[in-house]
Protein backbone atom coordinates (compact mmCIF):
# COMPACT_ATOMS: atom_id res chain seq x y z
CA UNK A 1 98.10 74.15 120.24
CA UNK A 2 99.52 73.65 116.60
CA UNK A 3 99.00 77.43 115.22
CA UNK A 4 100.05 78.65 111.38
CA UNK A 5 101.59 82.35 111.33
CA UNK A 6 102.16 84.50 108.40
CA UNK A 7 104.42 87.53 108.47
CA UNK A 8 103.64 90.10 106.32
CA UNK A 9 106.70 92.07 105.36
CA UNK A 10 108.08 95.29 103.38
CA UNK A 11 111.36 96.38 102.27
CA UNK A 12 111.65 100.48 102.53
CA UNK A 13 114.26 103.22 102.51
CA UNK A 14 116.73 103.32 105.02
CA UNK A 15 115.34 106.81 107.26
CA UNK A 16 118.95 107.53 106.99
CA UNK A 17 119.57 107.53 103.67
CA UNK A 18 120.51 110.61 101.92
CA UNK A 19 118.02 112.26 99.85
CA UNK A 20 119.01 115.29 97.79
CA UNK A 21 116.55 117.24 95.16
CA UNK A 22 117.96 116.16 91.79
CA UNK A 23 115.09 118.31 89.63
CA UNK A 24 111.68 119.82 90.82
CA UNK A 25 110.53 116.11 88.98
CA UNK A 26 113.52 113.98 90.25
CA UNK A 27 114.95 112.65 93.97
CA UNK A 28 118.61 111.19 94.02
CA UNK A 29 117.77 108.87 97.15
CA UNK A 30 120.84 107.03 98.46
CA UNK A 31 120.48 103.14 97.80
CA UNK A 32 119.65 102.15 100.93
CA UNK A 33 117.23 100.24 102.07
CA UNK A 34 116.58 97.72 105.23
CA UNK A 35 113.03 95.63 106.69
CA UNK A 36 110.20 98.03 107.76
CA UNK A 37 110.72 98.87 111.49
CA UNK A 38 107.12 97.26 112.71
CA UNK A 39 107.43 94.38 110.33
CA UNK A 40 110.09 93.24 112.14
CA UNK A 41 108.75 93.99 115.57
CA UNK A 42 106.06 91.68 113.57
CA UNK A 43 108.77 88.82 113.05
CA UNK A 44 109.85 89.09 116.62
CA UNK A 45 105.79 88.63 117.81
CA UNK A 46 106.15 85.50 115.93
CA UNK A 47 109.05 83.80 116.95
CA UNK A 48 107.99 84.44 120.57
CA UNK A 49 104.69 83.04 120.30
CA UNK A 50 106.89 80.02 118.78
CA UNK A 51 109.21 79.98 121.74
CA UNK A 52 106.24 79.38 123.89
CA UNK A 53 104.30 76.73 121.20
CA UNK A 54 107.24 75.02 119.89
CA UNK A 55 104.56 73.26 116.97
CA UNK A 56 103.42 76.78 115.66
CA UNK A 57 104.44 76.94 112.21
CA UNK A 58 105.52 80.22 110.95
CA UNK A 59 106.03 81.73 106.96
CA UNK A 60 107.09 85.27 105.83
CA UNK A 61 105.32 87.16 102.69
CA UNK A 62 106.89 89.76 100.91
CA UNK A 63 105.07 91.30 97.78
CA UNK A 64 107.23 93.75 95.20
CA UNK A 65 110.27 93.61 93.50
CA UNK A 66 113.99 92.96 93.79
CA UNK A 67 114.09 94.64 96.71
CA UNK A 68 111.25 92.58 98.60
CA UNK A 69 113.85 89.79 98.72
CA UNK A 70 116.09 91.24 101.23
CA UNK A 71 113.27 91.74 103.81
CA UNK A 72 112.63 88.07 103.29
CA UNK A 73 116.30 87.53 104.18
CA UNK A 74 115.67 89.47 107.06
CA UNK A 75 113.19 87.98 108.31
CA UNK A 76 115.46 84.74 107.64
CA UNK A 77 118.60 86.32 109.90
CA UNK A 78 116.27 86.84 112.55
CA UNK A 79 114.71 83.28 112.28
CA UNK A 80 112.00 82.28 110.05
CA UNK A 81 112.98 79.89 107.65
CA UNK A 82 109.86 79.62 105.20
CA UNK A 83 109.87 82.49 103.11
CA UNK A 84 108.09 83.79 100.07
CA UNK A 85 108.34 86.22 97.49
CA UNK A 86 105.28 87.04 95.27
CA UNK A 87 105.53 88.70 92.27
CA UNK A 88 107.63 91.35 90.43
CA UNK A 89 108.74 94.95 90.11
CA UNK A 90 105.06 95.53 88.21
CA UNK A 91 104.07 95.63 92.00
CA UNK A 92 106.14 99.43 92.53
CA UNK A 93 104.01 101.15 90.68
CA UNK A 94 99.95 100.14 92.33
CA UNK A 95 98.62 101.35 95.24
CA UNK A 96 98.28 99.61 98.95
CA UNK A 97 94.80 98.40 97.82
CA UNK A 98 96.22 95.73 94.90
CA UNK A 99 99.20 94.97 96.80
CA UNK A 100 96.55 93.81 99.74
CA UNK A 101 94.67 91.75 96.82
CA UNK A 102 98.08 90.32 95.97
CA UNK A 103 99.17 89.35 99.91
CA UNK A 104 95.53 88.05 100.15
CA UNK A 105 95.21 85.89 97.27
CA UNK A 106 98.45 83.73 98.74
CA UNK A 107 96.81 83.76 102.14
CA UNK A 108 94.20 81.96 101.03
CA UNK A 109 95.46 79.23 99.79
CA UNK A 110 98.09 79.11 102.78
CA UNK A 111 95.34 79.40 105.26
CA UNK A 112 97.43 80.72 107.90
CA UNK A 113 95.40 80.93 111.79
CA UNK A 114 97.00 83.99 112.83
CA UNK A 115 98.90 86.92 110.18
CA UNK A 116 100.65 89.68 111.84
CA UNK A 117 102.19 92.44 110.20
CA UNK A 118 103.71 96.13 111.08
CA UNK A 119 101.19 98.53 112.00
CA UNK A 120 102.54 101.20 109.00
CA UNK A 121 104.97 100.69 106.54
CA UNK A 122 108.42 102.94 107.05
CA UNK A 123 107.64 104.41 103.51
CA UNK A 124 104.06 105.96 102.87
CA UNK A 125 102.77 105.73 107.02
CA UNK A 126 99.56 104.73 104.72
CA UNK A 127 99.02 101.70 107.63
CA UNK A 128 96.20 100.29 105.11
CA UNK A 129 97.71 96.98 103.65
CA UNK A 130 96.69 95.10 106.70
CA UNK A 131 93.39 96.20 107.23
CA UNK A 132 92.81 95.73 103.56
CA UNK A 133 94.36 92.02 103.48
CA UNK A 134 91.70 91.25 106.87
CA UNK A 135 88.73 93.03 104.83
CA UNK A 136 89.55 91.33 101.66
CA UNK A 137 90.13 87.87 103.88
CA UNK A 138 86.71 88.06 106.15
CA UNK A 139 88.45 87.70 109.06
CA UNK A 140 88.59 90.32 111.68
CA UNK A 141 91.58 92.17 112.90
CA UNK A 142 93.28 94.34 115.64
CA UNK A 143 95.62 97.22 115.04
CA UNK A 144 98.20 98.97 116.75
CA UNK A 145 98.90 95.57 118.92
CA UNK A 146 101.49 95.92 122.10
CA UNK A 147 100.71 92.37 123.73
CA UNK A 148 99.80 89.38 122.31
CA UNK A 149 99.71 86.16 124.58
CA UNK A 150 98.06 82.34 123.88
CA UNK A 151 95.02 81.74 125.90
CA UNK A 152 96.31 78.29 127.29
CA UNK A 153 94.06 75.04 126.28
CA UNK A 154 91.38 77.43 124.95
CA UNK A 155 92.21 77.64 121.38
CA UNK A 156 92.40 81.91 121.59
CA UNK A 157 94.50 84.55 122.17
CA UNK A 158 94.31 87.12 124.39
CA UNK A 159 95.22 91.08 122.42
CA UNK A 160 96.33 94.20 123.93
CA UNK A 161 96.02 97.53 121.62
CA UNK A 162 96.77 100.89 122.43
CA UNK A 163 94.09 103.48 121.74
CA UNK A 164 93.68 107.10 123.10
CA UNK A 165 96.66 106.82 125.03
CA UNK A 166 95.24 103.65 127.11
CA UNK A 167 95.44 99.85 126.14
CA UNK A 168 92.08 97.67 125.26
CA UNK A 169 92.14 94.35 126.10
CA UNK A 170 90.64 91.37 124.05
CA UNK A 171 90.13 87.89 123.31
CA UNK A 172 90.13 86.36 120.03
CA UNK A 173 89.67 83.22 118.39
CA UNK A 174 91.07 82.53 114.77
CA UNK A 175 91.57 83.06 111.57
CA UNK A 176 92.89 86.70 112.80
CA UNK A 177 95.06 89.80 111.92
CA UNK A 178 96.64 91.79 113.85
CA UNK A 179 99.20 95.04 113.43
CA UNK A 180 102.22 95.59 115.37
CA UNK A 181 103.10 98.68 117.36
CA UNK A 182 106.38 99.54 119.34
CA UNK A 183 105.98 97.37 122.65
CA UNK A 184 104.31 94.71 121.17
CA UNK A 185 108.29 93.02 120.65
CA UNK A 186 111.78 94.45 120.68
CA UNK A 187 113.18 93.14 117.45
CA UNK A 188 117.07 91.10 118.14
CA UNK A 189 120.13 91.99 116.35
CA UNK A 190 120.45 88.11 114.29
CA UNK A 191 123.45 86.41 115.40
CA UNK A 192 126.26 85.82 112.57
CA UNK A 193 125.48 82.30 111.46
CA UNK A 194 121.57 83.07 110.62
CA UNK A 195 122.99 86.00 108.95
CA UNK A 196 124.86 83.77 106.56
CA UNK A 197 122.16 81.87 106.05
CA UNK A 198 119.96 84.67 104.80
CA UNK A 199 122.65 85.27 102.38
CA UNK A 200 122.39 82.06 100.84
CA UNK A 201 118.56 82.04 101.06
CA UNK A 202 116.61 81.41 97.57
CA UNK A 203 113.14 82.72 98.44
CA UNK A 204 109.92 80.92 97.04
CA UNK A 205 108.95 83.03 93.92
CA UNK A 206 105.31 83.01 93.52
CA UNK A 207 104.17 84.87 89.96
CA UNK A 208 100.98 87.00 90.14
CA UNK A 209 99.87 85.17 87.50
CA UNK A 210 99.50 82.33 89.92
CA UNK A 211 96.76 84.17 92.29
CA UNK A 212 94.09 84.51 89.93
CA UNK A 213 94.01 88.16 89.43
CA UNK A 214 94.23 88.30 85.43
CA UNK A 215 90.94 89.80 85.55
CA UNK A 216 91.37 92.98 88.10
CA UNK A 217 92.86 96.03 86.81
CA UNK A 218 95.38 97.56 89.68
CA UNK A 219 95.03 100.93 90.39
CA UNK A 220 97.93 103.52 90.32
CA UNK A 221 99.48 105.50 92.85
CA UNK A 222 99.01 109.20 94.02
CA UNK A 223 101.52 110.71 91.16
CA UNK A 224 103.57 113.43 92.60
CA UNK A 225 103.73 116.76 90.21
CA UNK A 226 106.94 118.13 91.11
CA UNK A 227 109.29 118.35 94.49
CA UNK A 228 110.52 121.52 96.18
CA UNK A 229 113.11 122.18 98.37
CA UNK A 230 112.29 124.20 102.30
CA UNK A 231 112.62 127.39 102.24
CA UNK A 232 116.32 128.49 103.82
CA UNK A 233 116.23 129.16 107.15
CA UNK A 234 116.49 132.92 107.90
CA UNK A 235 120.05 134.32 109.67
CA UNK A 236 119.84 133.71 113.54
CA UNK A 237 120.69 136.52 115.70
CA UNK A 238 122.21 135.77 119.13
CA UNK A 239 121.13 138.16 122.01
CA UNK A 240 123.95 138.21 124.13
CA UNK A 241 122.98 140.74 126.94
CA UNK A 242 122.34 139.12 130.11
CA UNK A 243 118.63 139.45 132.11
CA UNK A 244 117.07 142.03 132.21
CA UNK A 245 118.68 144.13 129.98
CA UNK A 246 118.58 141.23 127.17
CA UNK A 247 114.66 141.95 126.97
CA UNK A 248 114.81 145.45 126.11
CA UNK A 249 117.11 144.07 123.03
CA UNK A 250 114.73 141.38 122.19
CA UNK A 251 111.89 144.02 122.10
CA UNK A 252 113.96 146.23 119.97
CA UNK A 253 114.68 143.26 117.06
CA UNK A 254 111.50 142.44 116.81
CA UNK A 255 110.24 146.08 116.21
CA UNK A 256 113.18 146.66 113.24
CA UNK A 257 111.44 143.26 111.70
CA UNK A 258 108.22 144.50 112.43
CA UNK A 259 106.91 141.89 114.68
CA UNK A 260 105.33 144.28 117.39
């Protein structure tokens, strides 16, 4: 079965990055930044539904700025070759709900049969821009996805999603979205050569003026007030007698701090 796929994708901060309170207004966040973790469990879903259906087609969406380019690349190192970037760093600034107007505007006119995306971004958690794009699409949509597999010579596709702990099973026909969760693919390290590639790899620029959304206002994000550091952790005291005796001790520190 010839099958379209769309990969929805995000550029975030590297969890590793060092982030140090500048001003109760200002974060000094190391510049680092790599592909959303479930957007590229995402790609990998993709590629091995291709492996299987060597005619499925398969294109990778990133919305934003600068930065949206490199998880485009990423998703290029890892092995889909069609990518596109849409819009500009106007896109920082809105909240999940225009940036799913944005992703949805180019998926209509692509017209992709099956879009797959991370279940939550590695940023906000929010895990509302693909919901959103399905809702704003029509077209209906599974989250938290661990097992996606072709229905052979039916024109479907058969969805596993976990849920309370368990995994619901489903069948599908298409247009359809679905989220990624951990389990649904375990993302490769890209070999050298595709790496290279990404490199070189001039992404499709699509303006926002291109989508027809002159006429909707995008709304802002939640606008933080101030930051605060944690409270310092108080001085640890080490009980060093051994059992019983070390009870008695513990029951004697916490009466000087007025515990019991």
């Amino acid at each position: 079965m010839s099958l379209k796929i769309a990969v929805l994708v995000k550029q975030v901060p590297d969890h590793e990055a060092i982030v140090q309170l500048k001003s109760d207004r200002e974060l000094d966040i190391e510049e680092r930044y790599v592909c959303s973790f479930f957007d590229e469990v995402a790609i990998e879903a993709a590629l091995n539904i291709k492996k299987d259906n060597p005619e499925t087609e398969i294109f990778a969406l990133s919305a934003g700025g600068r930065r949206a380019v490199d998880a485009l690349r990423r998703a290029v190192a890892m092995g889909i070759d069609n990518v596109e970037h849409i819009g500009d760093e106007t896109l920082e600034t809105v909240d999940n709900y225009y940036t799913a107007r944005v992703l949805a505007a180019r998926l209509k006119t692509q017209q992709p049969g099956l879009i797959i995306c991370g279940k939550q971004a590695g940023d906000d958690d929010a895990a509302a821009v693909g919901p959103m794009v399905a809702a704003l699409l029509n077209i209906p949509h599974a989250s938290a996805v661990v097992s996606l597999e072709m229905a052979a010579g039916t024109g479907r596709i058969k969805i596993g999603r976990e849920a309370e702990g368990e995994v619901q099973y489903f069948e599908s026909g298409f247009p359809l979205l679905v989220t990624a969760e951990k389990g649904l693919a375990e993302p490769h390290v890209p070999v050298v050569m595709r790496v290279m590639k990404a490199m070189k790899t001039q992404a499709a620029h699509i303006p926002i003026e291109e989508l027809g959304l002159a006429d909707i206002e995008p709304g802002g994000r939640v606008r933080r007030l101030r930051y605060a550091a944690p409270p310092e952790r108080p001085p640890v005291t080490m009980i060093e007698q051994p059992f019983p005796e070390n009870v008695v001790e513990l029951i004697n520190h916490l009466r000087q701090g007025g515990v019991v």
